[in-house]
PDB file of N, CA and C in Angstrom:
ATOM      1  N   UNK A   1     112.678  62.459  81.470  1.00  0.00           N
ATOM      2  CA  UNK A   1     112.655  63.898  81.314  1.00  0.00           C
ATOM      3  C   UNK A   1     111.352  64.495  81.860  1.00  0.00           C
ATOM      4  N   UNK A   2     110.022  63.802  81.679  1.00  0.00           N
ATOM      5  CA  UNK A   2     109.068  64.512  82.004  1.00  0.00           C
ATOM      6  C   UNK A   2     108.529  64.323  83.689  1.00  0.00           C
ATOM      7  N   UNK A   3     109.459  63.891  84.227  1.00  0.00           N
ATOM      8  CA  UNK A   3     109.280  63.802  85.909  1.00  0.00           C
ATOM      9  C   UNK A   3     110.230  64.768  86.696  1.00  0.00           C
ATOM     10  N   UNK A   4     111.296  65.003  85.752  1.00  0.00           N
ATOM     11  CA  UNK A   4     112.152  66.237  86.744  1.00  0.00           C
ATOM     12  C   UNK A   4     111.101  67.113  85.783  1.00  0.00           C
ATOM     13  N   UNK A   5     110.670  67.697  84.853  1.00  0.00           N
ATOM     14  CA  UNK A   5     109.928  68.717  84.255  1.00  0.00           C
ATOM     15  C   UNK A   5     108.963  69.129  85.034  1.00  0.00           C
ATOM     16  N   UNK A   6     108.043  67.852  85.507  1.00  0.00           N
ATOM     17  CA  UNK A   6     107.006  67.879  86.397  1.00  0.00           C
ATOM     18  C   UNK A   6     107.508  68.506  87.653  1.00  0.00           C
ATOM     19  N   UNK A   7     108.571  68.077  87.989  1.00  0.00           N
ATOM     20  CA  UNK A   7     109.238  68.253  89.725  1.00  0.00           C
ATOM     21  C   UNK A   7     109.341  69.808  89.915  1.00  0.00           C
ATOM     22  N   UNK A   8     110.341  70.269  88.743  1.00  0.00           N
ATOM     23  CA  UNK A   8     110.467  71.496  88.716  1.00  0.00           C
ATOM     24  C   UNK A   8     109.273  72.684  88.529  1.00  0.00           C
ATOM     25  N   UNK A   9     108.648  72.200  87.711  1.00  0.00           N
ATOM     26  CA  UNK A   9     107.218  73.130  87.593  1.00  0.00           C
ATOM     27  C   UNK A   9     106.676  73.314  89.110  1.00  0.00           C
ATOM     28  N   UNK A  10     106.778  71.727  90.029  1.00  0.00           N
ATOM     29  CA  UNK A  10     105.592  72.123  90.924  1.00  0.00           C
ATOM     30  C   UNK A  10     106.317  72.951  92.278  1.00  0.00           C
ATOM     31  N   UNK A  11     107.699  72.982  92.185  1.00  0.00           N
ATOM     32  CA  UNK A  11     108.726  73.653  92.984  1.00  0.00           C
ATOM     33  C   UNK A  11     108.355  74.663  92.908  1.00  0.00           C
ATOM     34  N   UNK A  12     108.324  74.967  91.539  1.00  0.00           N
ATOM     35  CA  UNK A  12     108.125  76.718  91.268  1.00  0.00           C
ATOM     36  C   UNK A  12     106.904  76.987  92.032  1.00  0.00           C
ATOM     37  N   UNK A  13     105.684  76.140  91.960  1.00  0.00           N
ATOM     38  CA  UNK A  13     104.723  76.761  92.206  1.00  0.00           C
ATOM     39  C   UNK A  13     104.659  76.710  93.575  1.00  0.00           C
ATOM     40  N   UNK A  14     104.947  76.201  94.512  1.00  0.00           N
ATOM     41  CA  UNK A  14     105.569  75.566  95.904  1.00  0.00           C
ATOM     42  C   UNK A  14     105.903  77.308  96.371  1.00  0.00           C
ATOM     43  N   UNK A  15     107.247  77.299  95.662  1.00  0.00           N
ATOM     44  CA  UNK A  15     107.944  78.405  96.039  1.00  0.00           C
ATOM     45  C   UNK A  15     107.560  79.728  95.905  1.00  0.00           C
ATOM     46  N   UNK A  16     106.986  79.873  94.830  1.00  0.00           N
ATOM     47  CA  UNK A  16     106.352  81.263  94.338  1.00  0.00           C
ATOM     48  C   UNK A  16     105.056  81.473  95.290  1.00  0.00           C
ATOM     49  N   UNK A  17     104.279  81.019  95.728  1.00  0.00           N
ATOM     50  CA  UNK A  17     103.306  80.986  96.213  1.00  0.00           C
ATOM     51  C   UNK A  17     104.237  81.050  98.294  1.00  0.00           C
ATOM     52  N   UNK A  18     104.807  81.015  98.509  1.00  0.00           N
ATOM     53  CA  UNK A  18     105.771  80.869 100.146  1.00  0.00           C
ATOM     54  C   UNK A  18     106.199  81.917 100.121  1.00  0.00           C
ATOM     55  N   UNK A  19     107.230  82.560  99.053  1.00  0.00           N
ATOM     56  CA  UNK A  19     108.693  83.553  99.237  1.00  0.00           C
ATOM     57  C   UNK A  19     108.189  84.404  98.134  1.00  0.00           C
ATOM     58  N   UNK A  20     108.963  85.539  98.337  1.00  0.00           N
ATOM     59  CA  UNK A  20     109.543  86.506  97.179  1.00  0.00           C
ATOM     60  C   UNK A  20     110.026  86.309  95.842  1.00  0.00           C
ATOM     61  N   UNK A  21     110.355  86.573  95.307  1.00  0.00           N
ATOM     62  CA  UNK A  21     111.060  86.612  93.985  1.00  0.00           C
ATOM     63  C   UNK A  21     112.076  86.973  94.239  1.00  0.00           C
ATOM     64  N   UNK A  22     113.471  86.544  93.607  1.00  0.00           N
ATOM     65  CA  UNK A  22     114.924  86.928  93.925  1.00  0.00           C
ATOM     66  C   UNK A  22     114.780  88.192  94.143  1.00  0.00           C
ATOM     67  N   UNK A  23     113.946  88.523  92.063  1.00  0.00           N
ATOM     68  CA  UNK A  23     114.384  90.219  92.005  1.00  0.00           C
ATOM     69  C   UNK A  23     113.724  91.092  92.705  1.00  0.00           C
ATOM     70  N   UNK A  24     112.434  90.711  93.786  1.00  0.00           N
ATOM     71  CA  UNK A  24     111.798  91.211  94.805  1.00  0.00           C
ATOM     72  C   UNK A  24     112.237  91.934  95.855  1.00  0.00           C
ATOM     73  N   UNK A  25     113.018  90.340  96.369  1.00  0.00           N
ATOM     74  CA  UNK A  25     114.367  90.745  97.417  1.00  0.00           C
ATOM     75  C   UNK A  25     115.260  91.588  97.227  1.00  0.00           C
ATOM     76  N   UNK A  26     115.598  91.718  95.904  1.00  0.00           N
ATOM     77  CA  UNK A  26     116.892  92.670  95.707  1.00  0.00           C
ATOM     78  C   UNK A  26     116.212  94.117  95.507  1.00  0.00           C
ATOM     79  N   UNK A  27     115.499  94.256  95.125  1.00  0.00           N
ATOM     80  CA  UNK A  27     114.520  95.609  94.950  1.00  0.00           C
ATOM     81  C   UNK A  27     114.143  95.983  96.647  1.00  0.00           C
ATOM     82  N   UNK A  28     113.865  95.764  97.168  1.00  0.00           N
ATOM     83  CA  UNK A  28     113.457  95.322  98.710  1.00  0.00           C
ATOM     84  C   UNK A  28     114.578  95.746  99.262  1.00  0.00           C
ATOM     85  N   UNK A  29     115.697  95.148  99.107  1.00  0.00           N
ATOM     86  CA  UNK A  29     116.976  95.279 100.261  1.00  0.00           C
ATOM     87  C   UNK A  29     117.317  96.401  99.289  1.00  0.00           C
ATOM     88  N   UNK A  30     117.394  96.489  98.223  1.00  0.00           N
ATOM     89  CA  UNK A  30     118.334  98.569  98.323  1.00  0.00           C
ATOM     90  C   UNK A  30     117.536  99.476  98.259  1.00  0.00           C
ATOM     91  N   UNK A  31     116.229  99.331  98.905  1.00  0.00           N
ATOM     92  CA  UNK A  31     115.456 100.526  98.811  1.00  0.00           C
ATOM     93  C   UNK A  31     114.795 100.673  97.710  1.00  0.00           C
ATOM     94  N   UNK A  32     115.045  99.986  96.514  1.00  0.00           N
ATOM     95  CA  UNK A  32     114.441 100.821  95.078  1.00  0.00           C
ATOM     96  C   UNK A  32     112.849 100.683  94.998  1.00  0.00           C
ATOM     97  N   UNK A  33     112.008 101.774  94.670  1.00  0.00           N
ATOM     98  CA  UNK A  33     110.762 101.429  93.912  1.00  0.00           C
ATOM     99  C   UNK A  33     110.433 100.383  93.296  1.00  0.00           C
ATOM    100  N   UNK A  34     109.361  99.860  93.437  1.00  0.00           N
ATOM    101  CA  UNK A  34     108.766  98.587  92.557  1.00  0.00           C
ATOM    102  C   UNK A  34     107.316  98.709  92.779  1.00  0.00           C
ATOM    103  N   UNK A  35     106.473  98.282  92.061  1.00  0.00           N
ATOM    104  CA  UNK A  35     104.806  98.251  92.019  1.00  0.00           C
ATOM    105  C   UNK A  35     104.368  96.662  92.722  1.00  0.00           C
ATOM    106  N   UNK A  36     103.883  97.057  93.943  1.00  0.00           N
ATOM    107  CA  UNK A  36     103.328  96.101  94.913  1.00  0.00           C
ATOM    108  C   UNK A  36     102.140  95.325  94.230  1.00  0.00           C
ATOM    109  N   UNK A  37     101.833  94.292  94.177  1.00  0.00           N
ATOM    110  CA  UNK A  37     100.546  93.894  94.006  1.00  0.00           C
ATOM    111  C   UNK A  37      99.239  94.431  94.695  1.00  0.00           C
ATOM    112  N   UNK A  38      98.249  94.489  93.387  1.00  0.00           N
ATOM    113  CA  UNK A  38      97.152  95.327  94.049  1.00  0.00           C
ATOM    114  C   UNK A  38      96.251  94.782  94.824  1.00  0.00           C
ATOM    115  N   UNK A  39      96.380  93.230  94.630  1.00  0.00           N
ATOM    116  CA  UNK A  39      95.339  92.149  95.427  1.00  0.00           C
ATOM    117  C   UNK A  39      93.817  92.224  95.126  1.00  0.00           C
ATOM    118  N   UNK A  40      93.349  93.387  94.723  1.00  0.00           N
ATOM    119  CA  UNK A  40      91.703  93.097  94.882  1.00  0.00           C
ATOM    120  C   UNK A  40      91.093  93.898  93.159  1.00  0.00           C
ATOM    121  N   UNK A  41      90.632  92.647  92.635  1.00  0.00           N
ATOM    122  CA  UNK A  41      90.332  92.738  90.647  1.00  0.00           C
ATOM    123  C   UNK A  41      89.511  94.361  90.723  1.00  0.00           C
ATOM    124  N   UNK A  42      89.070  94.655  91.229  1.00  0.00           N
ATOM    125  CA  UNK A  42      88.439  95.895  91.269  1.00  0.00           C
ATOM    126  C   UNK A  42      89.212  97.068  90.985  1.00  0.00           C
ATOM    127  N   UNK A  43      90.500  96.886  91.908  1.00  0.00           N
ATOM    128  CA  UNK A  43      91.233  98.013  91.670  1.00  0.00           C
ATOM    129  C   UNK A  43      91.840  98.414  89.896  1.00  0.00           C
ATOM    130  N   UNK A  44      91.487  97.312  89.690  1.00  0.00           N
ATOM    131  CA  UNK A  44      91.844  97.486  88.008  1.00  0.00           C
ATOM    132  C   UNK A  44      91.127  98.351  87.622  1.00  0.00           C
ATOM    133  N   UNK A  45      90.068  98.278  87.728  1.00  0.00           N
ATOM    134  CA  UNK A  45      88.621  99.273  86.801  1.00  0.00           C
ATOM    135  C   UNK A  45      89.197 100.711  86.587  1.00  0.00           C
ATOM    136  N   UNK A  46      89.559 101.077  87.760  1.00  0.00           N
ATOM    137  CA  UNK A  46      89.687 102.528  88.086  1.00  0.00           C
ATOM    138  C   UNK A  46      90.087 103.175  86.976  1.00  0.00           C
ATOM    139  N   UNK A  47      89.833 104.302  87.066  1.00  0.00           N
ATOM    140  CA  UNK A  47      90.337 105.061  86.547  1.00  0.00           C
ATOM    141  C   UNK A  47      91.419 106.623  87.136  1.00  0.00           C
ATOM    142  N   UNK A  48      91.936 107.464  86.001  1.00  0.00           N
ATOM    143  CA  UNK A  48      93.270 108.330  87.052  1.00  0.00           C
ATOM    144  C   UNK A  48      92.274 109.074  87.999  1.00  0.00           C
ATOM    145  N   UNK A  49      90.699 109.662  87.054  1.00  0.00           N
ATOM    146  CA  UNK A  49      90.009 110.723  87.895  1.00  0.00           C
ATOM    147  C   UNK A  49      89.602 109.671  89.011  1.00  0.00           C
ATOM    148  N   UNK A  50      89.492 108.712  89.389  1.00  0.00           N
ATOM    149  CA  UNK A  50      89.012 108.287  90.537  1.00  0.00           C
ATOM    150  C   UNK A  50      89.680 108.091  91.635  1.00  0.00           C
ATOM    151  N   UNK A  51      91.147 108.445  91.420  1.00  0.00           N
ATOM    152  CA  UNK A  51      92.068 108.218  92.530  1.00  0.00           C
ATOM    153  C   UNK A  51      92.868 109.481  92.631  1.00  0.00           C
ATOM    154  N   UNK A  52      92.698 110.494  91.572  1.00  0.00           N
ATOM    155  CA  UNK A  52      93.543 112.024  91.473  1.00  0.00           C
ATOM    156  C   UNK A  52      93.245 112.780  92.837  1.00  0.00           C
ATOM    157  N   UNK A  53      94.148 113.397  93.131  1.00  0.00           N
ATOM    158  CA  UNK A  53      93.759 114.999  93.927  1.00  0.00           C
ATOM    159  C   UNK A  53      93.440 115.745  93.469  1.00  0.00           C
ATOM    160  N   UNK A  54      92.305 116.363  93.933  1.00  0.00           N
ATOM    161  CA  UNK A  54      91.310 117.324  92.791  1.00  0.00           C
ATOM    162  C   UNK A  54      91.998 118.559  93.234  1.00  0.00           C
ATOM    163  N   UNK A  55      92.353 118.709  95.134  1.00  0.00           N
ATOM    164  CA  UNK A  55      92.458 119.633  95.702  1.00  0.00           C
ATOM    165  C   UNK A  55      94.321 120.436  95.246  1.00  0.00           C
ATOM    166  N   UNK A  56      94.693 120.437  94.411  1.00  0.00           N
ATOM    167  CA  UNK A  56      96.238 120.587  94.177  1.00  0.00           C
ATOM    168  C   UNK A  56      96.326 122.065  93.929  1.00  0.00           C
ATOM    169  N   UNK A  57      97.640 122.043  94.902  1.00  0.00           N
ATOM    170  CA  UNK A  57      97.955 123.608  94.970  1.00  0.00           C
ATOM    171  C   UNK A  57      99.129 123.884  93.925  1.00  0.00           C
ATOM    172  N   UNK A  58      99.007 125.001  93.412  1.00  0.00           N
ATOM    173  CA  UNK A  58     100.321 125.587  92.506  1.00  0.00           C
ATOM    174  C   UNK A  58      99.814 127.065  92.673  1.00  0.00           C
ATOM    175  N   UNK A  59     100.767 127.585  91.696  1.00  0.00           N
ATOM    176  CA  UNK A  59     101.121 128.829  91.770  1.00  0.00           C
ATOM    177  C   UNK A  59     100.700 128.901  90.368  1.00  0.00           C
ATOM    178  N   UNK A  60     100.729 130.052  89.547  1.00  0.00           N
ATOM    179  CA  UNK A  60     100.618 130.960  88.483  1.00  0.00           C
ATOM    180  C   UNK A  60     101.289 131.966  88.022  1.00  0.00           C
ATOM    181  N   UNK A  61     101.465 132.279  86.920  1.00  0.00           N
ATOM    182  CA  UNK A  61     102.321 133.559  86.611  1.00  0.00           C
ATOM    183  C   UNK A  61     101.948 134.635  87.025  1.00  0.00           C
ATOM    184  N   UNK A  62     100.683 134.455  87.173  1.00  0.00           N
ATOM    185  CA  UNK A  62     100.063 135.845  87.661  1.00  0.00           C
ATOM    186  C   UNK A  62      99.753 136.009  89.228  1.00  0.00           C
ATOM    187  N   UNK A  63     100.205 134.955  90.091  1.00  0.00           N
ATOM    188  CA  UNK A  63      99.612 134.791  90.974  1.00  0.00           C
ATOM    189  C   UNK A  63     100.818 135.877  91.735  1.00  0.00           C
ATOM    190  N   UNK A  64      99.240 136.390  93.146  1.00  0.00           N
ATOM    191  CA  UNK A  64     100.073 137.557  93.583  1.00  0.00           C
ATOM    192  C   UNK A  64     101.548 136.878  94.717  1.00  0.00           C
ATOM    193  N   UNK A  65     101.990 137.767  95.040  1.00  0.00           N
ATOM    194  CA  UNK A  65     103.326 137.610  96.195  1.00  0.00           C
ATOM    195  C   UNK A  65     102.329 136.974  98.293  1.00  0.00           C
ATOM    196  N   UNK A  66     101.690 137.475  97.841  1.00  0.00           N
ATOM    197  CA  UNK A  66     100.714 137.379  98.994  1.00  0.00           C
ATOM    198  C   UNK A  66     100.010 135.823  99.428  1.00  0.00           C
ATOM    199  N   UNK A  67      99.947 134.930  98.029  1.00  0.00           N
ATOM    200  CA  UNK A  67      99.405 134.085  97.660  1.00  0.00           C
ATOM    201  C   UNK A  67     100.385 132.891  98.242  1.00  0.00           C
ATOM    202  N   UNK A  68     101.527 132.504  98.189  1.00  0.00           N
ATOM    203  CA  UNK A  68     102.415 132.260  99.292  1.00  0.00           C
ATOM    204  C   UNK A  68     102.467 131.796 100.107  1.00  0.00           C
ATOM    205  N   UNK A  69     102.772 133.138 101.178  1.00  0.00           N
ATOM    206  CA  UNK A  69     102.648 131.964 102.336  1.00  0.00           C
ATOM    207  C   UNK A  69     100.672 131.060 102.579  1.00  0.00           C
ATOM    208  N   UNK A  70     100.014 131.910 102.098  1.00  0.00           N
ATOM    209  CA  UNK A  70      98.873 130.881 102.184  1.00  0.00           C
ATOM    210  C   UNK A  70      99.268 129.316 101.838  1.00  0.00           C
ATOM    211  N   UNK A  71      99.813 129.231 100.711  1.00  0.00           N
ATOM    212  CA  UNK A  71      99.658 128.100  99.774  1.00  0.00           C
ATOM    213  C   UNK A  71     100.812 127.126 100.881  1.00  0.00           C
ATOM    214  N   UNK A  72     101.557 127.572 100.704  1.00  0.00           N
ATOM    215  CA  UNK A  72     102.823 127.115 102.450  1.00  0.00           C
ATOM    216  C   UNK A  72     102.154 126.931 103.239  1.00  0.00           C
ATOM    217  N   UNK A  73     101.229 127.557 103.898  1.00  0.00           N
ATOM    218  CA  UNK A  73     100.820 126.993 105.226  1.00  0.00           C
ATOM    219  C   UNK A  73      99.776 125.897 104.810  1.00  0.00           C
ATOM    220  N   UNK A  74      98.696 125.828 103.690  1.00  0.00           N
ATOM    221  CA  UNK A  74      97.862 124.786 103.706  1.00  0.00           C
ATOM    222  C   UNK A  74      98.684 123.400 103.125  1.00  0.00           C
ATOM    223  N   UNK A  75      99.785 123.424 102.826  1.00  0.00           N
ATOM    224  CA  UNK A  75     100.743 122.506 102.603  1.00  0.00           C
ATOM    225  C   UNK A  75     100.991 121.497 104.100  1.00  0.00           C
ATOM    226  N   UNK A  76     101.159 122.416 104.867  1.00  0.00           N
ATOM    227  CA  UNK A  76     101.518 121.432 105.929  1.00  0.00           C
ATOM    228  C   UNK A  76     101.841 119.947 105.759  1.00  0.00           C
ATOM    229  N   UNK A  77     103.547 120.154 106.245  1.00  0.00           N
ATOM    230  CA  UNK A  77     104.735 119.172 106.043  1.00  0.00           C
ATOM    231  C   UNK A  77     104.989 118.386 104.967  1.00  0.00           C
ATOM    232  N   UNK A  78     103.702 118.809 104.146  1.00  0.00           N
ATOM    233  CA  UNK A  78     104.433 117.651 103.019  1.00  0.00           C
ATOM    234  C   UNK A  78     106.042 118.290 101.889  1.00  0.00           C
ATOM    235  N   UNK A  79     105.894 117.850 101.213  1.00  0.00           N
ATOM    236  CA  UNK A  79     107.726 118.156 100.764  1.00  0.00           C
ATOM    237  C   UNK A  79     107.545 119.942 100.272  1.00  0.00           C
ATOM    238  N   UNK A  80     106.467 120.359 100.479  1.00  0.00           N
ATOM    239  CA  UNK A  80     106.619 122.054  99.560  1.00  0.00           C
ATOM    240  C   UNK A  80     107.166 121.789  98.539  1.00  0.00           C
ATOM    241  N   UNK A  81     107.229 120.761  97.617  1.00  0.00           N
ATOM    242  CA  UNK A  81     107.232 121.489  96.286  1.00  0.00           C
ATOM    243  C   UNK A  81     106.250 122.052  95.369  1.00  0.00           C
ATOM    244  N   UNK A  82     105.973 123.140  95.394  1.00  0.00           N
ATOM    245  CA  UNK A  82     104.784 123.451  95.010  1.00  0.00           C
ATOM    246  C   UNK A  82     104.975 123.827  93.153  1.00  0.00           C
ATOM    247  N   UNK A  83     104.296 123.390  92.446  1.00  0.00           N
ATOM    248  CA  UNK A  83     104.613 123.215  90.803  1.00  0.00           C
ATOM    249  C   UNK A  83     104.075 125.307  90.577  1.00  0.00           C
ATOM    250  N   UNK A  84     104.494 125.977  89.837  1.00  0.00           N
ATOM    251  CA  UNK A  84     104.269 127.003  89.162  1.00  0.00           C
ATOM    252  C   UNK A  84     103.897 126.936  87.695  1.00  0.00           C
ATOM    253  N   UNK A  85     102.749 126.981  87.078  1.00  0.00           N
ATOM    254  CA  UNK A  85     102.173 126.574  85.671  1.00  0.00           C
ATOM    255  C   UNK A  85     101.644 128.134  85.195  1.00  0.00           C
ATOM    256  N   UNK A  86     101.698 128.201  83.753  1.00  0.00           N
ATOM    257  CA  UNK A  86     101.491 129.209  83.077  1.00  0.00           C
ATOM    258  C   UNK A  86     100.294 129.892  83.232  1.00  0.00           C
ATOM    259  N   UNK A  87      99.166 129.031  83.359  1.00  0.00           N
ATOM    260  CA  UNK A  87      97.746 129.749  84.159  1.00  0.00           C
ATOM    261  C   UNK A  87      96.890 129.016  84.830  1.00  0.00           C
ATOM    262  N   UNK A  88      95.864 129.566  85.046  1.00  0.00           N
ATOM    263  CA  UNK A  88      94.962 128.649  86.140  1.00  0.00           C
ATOM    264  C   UNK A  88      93.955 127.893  85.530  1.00  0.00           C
ATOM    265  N   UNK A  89      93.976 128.725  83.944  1.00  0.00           N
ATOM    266  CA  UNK A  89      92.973 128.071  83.335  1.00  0.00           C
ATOM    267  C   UNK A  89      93.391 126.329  82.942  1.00  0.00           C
ATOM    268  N   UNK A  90      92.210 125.427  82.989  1.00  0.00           N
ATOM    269  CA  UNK A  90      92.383 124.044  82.760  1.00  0.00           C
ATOM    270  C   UNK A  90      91.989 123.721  81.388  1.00  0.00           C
ATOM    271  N   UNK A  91      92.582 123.037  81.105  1.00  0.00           N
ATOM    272  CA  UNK A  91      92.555 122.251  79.744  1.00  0.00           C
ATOM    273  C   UNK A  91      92.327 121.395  79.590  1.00  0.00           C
TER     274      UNK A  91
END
């Protein structure tokens, strides 16, 4: 028993270390989202403010009609969805 145990353990590690993971592949081939490995221990530390967009555009309740197409044009191509929030003040 403890030589196929052995065999199989070192397969795994053989294999895992060469290829994908089944459920890799299958995540992979239909397109779906999955969280890539980050590769480098550092990236752990971080924190959200160290990787956020400070620069984020929205709108306001109060914000004028004029305000608009500005906010549209400094968008450039990305998807325009631009979020509308109750005020400008931050919390």
């Amino acid at each position: 028993m403890v030589p196929v145990l052995v065999g199989v353990l070192l397969a795994n590690c053989v294999v895992s270390n060469l290829a994908m993971s089944a459920f890799d592949v299958i995540l992979e081939f239909k397109n779906l989202p999955y969280l890539a490995t980050l590769g480098n221990a550092n990236v752990y530390q971080l924190q959200a403010r160290d990787i956020m967009n400070k620069n984020f555009m929205f709108l306001s309740m109060q914000s004028r009609l004029a305000e608009i197409p500005v906010i549209i044009s400094k968008a450039k191509g990305s998807d325009l969805q631009i979020p509308v929030v109750d005020s400008e003040h931050k919390r």
